[in-house]
C-alpha atoms as a PDB file:
ATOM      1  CA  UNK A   1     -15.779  44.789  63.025  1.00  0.00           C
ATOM      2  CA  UNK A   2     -18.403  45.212  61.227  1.00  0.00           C
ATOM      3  CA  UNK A   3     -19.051  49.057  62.286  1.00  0.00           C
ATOM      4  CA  UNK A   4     -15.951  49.757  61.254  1.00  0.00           C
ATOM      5  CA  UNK A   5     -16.449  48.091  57.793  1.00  0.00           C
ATOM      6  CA  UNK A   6     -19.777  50.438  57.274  1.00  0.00           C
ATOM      7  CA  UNK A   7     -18.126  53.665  58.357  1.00  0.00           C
ATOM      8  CA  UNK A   8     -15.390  53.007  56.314  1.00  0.00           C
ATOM      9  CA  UNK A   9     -17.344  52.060  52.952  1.00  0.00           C
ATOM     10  CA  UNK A  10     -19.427  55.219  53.550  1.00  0.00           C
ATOM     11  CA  UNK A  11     -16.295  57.226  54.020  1.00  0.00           C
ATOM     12  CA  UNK A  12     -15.164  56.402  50.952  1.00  0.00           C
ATOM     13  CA  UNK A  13     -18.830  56.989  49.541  1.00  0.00           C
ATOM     14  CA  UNK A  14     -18.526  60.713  50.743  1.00  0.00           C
ATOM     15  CA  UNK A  15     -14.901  61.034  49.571  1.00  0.00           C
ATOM     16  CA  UNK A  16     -15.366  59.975  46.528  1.00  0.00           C
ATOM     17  CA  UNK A  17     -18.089  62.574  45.788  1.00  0.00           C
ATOM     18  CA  UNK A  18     -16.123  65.257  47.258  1.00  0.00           C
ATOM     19  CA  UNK A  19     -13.196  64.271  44.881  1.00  0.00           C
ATOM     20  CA  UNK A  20     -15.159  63.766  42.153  1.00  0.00           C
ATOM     21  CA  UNK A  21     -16.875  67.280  42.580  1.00  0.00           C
ATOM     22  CA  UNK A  22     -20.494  65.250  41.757  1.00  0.00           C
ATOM     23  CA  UNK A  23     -23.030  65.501  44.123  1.00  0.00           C
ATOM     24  CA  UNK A  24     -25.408  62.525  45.532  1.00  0.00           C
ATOM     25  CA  UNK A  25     -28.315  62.764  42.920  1.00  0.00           C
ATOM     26  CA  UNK A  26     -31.575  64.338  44.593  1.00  0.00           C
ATOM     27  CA  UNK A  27     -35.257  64.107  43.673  1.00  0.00           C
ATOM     28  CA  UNK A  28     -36.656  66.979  41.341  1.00  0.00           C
ATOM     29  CA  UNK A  29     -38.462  69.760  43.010  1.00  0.00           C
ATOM     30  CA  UNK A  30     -41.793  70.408  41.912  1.00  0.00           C
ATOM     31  CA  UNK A  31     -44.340  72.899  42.688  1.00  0.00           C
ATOM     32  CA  UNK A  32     -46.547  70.778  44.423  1.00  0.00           C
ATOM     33  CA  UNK A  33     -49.600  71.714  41.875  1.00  0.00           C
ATOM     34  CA  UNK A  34     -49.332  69.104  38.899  1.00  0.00           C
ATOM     35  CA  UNK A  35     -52.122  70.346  36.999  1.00  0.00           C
ATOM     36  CA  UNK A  36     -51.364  74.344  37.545  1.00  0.00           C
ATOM     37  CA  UNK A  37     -47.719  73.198  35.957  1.00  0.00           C
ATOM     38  CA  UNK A  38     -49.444  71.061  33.052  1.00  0.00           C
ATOM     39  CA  UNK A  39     -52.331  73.898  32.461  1.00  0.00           C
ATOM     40  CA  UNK A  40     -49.811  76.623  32.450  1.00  0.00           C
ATOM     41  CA  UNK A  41     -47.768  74.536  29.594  1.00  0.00           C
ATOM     42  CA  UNK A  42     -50.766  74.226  27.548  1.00  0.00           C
ATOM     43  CA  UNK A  43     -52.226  77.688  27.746  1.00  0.00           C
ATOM     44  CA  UNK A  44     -48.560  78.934  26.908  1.00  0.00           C
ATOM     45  CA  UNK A  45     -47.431  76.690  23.804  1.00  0.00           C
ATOM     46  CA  UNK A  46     -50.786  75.397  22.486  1.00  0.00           C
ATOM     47  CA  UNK A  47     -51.186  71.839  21.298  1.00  0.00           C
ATOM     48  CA  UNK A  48     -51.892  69.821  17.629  1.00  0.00           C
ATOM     49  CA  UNK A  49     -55.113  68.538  16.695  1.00  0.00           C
ATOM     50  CA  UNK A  50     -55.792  64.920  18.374  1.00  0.00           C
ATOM     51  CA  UNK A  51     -55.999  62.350  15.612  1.00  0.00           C
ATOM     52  CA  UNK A  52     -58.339  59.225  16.156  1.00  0.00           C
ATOM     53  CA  UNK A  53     -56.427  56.314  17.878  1.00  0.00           C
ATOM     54  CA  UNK A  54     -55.113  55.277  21.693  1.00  0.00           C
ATOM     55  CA  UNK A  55     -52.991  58.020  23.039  1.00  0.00           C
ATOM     56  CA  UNK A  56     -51.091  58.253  26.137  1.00  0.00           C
ATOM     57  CA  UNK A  57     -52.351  60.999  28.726  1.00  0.00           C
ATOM     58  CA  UNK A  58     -52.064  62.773  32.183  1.00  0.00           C
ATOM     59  CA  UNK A  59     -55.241  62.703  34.253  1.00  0.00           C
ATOM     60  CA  UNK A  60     -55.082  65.865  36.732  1.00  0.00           C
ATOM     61  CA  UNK A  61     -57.269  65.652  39.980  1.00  0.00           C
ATOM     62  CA  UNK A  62     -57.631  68.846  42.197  1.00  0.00           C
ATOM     63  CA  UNK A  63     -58.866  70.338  45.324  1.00  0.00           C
ATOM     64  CA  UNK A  64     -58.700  73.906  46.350  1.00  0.00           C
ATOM     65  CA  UNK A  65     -55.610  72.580  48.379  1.00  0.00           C
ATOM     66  CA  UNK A  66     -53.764  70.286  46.028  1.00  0.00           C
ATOM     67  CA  UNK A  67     -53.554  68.344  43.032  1.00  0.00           C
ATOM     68  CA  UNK A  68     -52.209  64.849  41.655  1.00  0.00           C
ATOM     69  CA  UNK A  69     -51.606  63.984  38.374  1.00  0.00           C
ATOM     70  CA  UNK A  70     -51.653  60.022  37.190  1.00  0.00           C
ATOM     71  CA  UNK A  71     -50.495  58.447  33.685  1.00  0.00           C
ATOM     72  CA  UNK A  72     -53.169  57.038  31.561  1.00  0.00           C
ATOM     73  CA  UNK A  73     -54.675  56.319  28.182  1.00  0.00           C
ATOM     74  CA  UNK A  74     -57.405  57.213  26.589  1.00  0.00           C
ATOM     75  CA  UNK A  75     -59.167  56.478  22.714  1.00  0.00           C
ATOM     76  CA  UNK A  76     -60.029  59.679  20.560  1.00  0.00           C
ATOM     77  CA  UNK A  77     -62.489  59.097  18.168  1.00  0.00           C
ATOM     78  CA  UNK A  78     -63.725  62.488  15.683  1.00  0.00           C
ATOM     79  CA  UNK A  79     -62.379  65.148  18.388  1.00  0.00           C
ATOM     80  CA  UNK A  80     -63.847  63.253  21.403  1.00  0.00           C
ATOM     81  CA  UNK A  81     -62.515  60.926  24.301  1.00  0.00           C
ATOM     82  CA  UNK A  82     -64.076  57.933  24.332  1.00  0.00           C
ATOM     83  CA  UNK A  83     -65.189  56.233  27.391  1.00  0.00           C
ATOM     84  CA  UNK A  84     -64.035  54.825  29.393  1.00  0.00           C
ATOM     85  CA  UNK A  85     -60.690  56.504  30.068  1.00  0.00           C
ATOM     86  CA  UNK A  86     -57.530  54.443  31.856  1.00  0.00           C
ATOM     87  CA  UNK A  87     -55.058  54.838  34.661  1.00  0.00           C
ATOM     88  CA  UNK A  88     -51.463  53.277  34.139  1.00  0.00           C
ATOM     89  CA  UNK A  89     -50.401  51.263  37.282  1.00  0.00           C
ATOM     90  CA  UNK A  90     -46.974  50.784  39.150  1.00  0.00           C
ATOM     91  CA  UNK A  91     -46.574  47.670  36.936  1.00  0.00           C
ATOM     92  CA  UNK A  92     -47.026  49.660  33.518  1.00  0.00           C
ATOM     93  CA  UNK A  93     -50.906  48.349  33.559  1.00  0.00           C
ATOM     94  CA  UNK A  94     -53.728  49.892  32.739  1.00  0.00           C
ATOM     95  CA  UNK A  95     -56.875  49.907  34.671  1.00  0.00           C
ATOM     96  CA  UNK A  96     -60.289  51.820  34.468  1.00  0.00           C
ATOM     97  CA  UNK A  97     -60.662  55.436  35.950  1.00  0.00           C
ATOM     98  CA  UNK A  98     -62.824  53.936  38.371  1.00  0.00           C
ATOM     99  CA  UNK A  99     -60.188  52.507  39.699  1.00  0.00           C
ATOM    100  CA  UNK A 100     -59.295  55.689  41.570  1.00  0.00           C
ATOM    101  CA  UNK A 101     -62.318  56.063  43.059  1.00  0.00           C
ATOM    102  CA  UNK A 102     -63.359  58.302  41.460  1.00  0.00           C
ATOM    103  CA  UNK A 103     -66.571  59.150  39.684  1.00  0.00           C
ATOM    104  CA  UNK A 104     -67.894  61.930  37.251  1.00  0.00           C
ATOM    105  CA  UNK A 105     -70.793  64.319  39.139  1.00  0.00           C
ATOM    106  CA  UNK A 106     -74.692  63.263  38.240  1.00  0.00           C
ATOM    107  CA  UNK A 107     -76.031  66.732  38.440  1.00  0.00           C
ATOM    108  CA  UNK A 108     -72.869  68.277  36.833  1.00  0.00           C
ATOM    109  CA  UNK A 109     -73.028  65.318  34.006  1.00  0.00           C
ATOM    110  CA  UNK A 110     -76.520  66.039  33.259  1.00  0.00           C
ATOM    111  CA  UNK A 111     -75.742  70.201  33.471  1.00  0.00           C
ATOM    112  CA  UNK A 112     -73.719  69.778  30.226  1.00  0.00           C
ATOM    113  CA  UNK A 113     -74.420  69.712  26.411  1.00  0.00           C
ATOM    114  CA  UNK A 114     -74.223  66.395  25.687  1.00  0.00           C
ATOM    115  CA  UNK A 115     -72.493  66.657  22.102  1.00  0.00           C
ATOM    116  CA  UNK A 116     -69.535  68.855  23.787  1.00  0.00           C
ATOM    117  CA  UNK A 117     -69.139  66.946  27.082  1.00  0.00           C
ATOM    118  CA  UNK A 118     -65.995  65.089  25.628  1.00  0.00           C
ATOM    119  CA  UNK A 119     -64.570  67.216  23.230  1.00  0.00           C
ATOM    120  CA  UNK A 120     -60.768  68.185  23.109  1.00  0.00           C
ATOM    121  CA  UNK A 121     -59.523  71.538  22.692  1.00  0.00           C
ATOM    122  CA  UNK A 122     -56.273  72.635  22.611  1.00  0.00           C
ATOM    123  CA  UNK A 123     -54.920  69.263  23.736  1.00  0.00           C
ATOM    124  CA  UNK A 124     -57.355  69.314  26.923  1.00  0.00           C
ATOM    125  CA  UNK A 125     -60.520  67.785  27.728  1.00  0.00           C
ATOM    126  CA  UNK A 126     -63.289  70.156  29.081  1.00  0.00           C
ATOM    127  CA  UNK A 127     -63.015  70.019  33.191  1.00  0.00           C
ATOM    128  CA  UNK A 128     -64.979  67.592  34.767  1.00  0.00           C
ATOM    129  CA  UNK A 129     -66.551  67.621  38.518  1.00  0.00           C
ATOM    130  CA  UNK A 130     -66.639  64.371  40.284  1.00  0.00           C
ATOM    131  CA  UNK A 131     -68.721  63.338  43.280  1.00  0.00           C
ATOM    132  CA  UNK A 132     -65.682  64.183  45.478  1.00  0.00           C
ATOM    133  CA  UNK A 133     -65.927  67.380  44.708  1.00  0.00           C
ATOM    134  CA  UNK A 134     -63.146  67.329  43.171  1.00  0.00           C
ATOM    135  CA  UNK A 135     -62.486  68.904  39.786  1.00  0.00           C
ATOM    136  CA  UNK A 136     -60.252  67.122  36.628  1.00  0.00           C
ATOM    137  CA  UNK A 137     -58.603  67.952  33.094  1.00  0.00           C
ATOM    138  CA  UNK A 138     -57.224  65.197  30.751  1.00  0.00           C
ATOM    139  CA  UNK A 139     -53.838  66.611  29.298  1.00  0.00           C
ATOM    140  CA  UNK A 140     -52.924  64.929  25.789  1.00  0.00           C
ATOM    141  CA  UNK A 141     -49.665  65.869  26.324  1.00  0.00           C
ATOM    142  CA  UNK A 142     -47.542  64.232  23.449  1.00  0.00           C
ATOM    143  CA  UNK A 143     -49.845  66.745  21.220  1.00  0.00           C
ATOM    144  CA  UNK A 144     -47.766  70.044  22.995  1.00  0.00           C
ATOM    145  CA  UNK A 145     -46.318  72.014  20.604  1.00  0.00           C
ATOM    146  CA  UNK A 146     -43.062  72.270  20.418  1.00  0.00           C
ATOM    147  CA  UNK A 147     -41.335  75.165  22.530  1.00  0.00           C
ATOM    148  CA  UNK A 148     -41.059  78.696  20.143  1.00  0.00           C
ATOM    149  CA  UNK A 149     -37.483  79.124  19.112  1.00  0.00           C
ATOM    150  CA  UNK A 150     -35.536  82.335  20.624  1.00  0.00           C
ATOM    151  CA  UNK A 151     -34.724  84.876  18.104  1.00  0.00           C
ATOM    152  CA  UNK A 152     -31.208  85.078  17.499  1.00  0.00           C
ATOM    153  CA  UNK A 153     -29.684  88.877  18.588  1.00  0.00           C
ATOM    154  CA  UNK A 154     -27.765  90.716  16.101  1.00  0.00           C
ATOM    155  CA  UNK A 155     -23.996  91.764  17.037  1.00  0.00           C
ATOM    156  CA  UNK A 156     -22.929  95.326  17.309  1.00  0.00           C
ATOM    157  CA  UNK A 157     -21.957  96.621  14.049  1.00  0.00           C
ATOM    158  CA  UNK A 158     -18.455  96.621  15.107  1.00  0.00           C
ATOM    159  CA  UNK A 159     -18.738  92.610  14.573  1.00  0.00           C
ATOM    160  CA  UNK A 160     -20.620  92.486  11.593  1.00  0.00           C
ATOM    161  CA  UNK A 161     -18.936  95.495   9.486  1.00  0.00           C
ATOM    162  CA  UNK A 162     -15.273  95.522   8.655  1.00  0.00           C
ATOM    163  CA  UNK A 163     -14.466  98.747   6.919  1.00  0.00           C
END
């Protein structure tokens, strides 16, 4: 009995979407390289200058291979992120960067000029190396300009002119 109770609720499931003309929802597609999508949306529309405060940001990891991309938060303070940075959790909590695993290079850290290290430009933090050998960017992406309005096309005179 209660086969024929599933196979009929999920025939009505299926008929319902065929009558309907809806589809069962899918997950988005996505490239599969998070930060080459973010860093391609960046370089195209530019971003607004980071004002001092908490903001909300995406934290791109990468290999040659692949990339993942995690929520966060970090504090801006004259231009620069301010140490340390955090990682939003499942739960909508926010823990350290170090809670990846992850950690920032020695040699590379001590390779760079140490009044430019954290600096933002165009919405982006400078990329960082990490012991992994794995490479990072810090998107602050609710500074993204907006997207550039189309130009509207003109109609054929025949439209526009009357006489």
């Amino acid at each position: 009995m209660k086969k024929i109770f599933i196979f009929f609720f999920a025939f009505l499931m299926v008929s319902s979407f065929m009558v309907s003309g809806q589809t069962p929802a899918k997950k988005p597609a996505t490239s599969g390289n998070c930060f080459a999508e973010w860093y391609n949306l960046f370089r195209e529309r530019g971003a607004k200058p980071i004002a001092d405060g908490s903001h909300e940001i995406i934290i791109t990891i990468r290999t040659e291979e692949s990339s993942q991309c995690y929520l966060g938060k970090a504090d801006v303070e004259n231009g620069k992120i301010k140490t340390p940075i955090y990682v939003q959790k499942q739960d909508g909590s926010y823990e350290s960067y170090a809670s990846l695993g992850k950690k920032l290079d020695p040699a590379w850290v001590a390779s760079q000029n140490k009044e430019t290290l954290y600096e933002i430009t165009d919405g982006m933090s400078a990329t960082f190396y990490t012991t992994d050998r794995e490479t990072g960017k810090i998107f602050f992406y609710q500074s993204l300009n907006d997207k550039p309005k189309a130009n509207k096309v003109a109609p054929p005179p025949s439209v526009l002119i009357k006489n």
